[in-house]
C-alpha atoms as a PDB file:
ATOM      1  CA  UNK A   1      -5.101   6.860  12.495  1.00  0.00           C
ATOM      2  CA  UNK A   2      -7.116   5.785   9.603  1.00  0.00           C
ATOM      3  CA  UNK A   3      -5.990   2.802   7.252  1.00  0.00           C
ATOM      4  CA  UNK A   4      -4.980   3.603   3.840  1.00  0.00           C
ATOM      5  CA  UNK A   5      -7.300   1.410   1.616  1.00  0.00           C
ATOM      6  CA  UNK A   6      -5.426   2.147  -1.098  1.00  0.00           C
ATOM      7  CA  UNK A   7      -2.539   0.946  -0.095  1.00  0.00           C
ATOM      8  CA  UNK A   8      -4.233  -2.134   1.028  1.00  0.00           C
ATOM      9  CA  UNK A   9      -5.418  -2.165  -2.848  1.00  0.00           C
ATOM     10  CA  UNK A  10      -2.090  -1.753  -4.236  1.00  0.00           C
ATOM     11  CA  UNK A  11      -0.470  -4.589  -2.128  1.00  0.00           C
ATOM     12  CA  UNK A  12      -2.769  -7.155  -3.079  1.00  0.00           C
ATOM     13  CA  UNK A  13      -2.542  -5.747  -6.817  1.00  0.00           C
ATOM     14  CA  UNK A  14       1.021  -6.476  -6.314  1.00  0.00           C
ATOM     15  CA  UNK A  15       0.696  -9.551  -5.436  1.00  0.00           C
ATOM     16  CA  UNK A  16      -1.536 -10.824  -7.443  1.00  0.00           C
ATOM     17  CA  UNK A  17       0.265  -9.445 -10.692  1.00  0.00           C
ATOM     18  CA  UNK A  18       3.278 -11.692  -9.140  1.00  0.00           C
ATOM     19  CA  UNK A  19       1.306 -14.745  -9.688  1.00  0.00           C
ATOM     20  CA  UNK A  20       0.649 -13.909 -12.976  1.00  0.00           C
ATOM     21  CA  UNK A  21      -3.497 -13.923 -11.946  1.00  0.00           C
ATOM     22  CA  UNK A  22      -5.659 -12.259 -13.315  1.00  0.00           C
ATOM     23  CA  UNK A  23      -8.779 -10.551 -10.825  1.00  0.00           C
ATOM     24  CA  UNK A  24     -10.810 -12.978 -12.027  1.00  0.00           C
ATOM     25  CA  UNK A  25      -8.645 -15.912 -10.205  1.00  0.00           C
ATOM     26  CA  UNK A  26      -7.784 -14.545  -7.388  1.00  0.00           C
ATOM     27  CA  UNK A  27     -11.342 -13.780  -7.033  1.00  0.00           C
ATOM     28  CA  UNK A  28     -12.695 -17.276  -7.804  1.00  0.00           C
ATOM     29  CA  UNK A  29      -9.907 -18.653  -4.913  1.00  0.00           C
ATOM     30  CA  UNK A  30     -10.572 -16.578  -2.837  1.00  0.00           C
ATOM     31  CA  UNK A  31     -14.214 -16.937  -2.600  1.00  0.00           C
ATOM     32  CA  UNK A  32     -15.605 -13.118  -3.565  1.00  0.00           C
ATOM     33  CA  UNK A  33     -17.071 -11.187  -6.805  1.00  0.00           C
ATOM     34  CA  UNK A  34     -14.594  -9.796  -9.398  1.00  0.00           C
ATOM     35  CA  UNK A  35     -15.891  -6.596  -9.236  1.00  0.00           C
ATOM     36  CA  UNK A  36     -15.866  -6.418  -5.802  1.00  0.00           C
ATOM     37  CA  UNK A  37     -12.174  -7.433  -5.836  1.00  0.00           C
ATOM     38  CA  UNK A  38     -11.476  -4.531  -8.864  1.00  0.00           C
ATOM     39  CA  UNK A  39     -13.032  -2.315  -6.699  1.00  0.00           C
ATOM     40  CA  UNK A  40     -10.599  -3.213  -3.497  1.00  0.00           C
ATOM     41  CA  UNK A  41      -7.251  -3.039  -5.525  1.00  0.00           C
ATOM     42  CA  UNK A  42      -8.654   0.146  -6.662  1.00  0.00           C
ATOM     43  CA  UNK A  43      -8.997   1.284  -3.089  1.00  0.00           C
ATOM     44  CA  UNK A  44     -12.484   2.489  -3.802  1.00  0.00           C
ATOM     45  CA  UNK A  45     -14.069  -0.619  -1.782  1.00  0.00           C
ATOM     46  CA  UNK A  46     -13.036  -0.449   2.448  1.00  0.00           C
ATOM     47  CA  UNK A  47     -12.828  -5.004   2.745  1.00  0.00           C
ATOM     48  CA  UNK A  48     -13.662  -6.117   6.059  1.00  0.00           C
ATOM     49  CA  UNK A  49     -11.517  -8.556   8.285  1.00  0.00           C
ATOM     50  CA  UNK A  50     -12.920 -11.517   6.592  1.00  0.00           C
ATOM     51  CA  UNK A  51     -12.335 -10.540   3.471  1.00  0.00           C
ATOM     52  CA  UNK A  52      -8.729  -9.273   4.081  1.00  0.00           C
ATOM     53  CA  UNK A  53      -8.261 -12.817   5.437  1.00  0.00           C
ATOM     54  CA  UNK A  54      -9.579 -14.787   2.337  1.00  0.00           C
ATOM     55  CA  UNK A  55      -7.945 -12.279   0.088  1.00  0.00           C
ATOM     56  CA  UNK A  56      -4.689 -13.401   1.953  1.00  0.00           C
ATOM     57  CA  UNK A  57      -5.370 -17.029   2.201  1.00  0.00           C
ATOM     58  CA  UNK A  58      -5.935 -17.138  -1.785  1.00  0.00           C
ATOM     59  CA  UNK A  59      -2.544 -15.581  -2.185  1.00  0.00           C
ATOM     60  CA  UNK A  60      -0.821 -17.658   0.344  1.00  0.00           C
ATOM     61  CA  UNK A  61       0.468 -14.391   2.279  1.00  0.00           C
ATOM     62  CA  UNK A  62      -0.619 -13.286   5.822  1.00  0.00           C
ATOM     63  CA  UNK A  63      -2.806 -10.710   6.761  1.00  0.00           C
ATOM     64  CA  UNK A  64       0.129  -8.245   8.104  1.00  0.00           C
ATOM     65  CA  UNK A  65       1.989  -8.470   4.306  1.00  0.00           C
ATOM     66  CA  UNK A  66      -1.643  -6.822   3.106  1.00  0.00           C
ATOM     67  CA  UNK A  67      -1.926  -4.587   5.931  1.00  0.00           C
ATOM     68  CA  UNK A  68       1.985  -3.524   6.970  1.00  0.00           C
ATOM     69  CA  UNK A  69       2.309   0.124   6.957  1.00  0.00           C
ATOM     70  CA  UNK A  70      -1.229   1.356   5.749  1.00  0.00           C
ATOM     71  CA  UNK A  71      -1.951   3.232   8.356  1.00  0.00           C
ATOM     72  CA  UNK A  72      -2.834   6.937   8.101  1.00  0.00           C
ATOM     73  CA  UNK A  73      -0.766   9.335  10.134  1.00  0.00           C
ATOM     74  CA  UNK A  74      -3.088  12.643  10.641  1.00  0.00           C
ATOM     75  CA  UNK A  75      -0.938  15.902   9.201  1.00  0.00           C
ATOM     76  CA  UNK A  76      -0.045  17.031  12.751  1.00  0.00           C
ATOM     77  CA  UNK A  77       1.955  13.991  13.463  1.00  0.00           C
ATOM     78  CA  UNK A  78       3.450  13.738   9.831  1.00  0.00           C
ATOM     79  CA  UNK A  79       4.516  17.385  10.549  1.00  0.00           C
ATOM     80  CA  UNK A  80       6.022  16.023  13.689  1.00  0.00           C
ATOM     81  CA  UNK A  81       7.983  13.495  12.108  1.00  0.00           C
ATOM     82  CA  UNK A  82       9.278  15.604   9.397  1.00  0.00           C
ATOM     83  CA  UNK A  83      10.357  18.434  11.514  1.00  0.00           C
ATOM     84  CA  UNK A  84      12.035  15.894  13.678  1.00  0.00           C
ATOM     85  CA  UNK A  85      14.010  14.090  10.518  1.00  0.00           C
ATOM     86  CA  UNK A  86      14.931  17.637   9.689  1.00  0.00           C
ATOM     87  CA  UNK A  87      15.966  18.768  12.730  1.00  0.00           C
ATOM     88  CA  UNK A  88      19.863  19.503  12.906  1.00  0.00           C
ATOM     89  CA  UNK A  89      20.331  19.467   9.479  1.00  0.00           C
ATOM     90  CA  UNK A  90      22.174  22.316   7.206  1.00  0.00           C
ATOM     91  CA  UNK A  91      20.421  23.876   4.643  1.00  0.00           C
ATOM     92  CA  UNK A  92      22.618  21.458   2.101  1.00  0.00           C
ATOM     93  CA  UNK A  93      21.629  18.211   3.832  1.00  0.00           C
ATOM     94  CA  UNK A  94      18.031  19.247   4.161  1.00  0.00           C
ATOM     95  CA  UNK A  95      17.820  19.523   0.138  1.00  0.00           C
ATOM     96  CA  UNK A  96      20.022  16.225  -0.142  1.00  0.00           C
ATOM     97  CA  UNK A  97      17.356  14.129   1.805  1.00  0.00           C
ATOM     98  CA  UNK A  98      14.916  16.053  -0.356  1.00  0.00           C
ATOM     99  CA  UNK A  99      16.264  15.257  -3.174  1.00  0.00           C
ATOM    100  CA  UNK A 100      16.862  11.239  -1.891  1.00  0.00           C
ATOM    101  CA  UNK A 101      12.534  11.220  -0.682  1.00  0.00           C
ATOM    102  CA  UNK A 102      11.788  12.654  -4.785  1.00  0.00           C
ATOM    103  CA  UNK A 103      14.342   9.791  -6.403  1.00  0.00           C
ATOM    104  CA  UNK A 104      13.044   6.985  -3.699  1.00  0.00           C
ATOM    105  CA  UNK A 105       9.001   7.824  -5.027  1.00  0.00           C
ATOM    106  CA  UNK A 106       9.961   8.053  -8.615  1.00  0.00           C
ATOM    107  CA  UNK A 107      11.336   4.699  -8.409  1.00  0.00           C
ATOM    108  CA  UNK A 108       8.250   3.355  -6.170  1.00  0.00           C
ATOM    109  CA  UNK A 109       5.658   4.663  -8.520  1.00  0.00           C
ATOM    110  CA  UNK A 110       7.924   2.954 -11.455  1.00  0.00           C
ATOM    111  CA  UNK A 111       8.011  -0.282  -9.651  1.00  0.00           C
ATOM    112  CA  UNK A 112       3.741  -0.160  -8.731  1.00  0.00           C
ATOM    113  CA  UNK A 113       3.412  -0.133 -12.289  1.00  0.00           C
ATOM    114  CA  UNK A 114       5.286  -3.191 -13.060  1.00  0.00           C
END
């Protein structure tokens, strides 16, 4: 399993934008360049421990709010996973949990861009 940097990227963009900070201030508290810090909420920059840590200290979180659930799962298991979800359901309930996943990421990718 890999981690998802930008996931990582997004969280802290969350939280950040919950403050009301700009880049600029979180990146002054916590202690690293601004373009670095564009570049990790953008997932395009892979922040070591250290920085993970400062990044949460500034935002007074901890380090498992940034990094909870940003693992990569290779295909093979998330094939796994699926198929086992799916397994016993009707034809009907298979579409209805279909249906459920498509509403639940509209409203996620609604609620990232707040």
């Amino acid at each position: 399993m890999k981690i998802n940097y930008s996931a990582v990227g997004l969280r802290i963009r969350k939280l950040r934008r919950q403050k009301f900070w700009t880049q600029e201030k979180l990146a002054e508290k916590a202690e690293i360049a601004p373009d670095y810090l564009c570049r990790i909420e953008s997932g395009k920059k892979h922040p070591s421990l250290t920085t993970i840590l400062l990044i949460a200290g500034a935002l007074d979180t901890t380090v498992d709010d940034l990094l909870a659930d940003v693992l990569r799962k290779d295909t093979s298991t998330m094939a796994k996973e699926e198929k086992s979800l799916l397994a016993g359901c009707t034809e009907k309930q298979k579409q209805f949990v279909i249906a459920i996943c498509h509403s639940i990421k509209e409203e996620m990718i609604k609620y990232d861009r707040e």
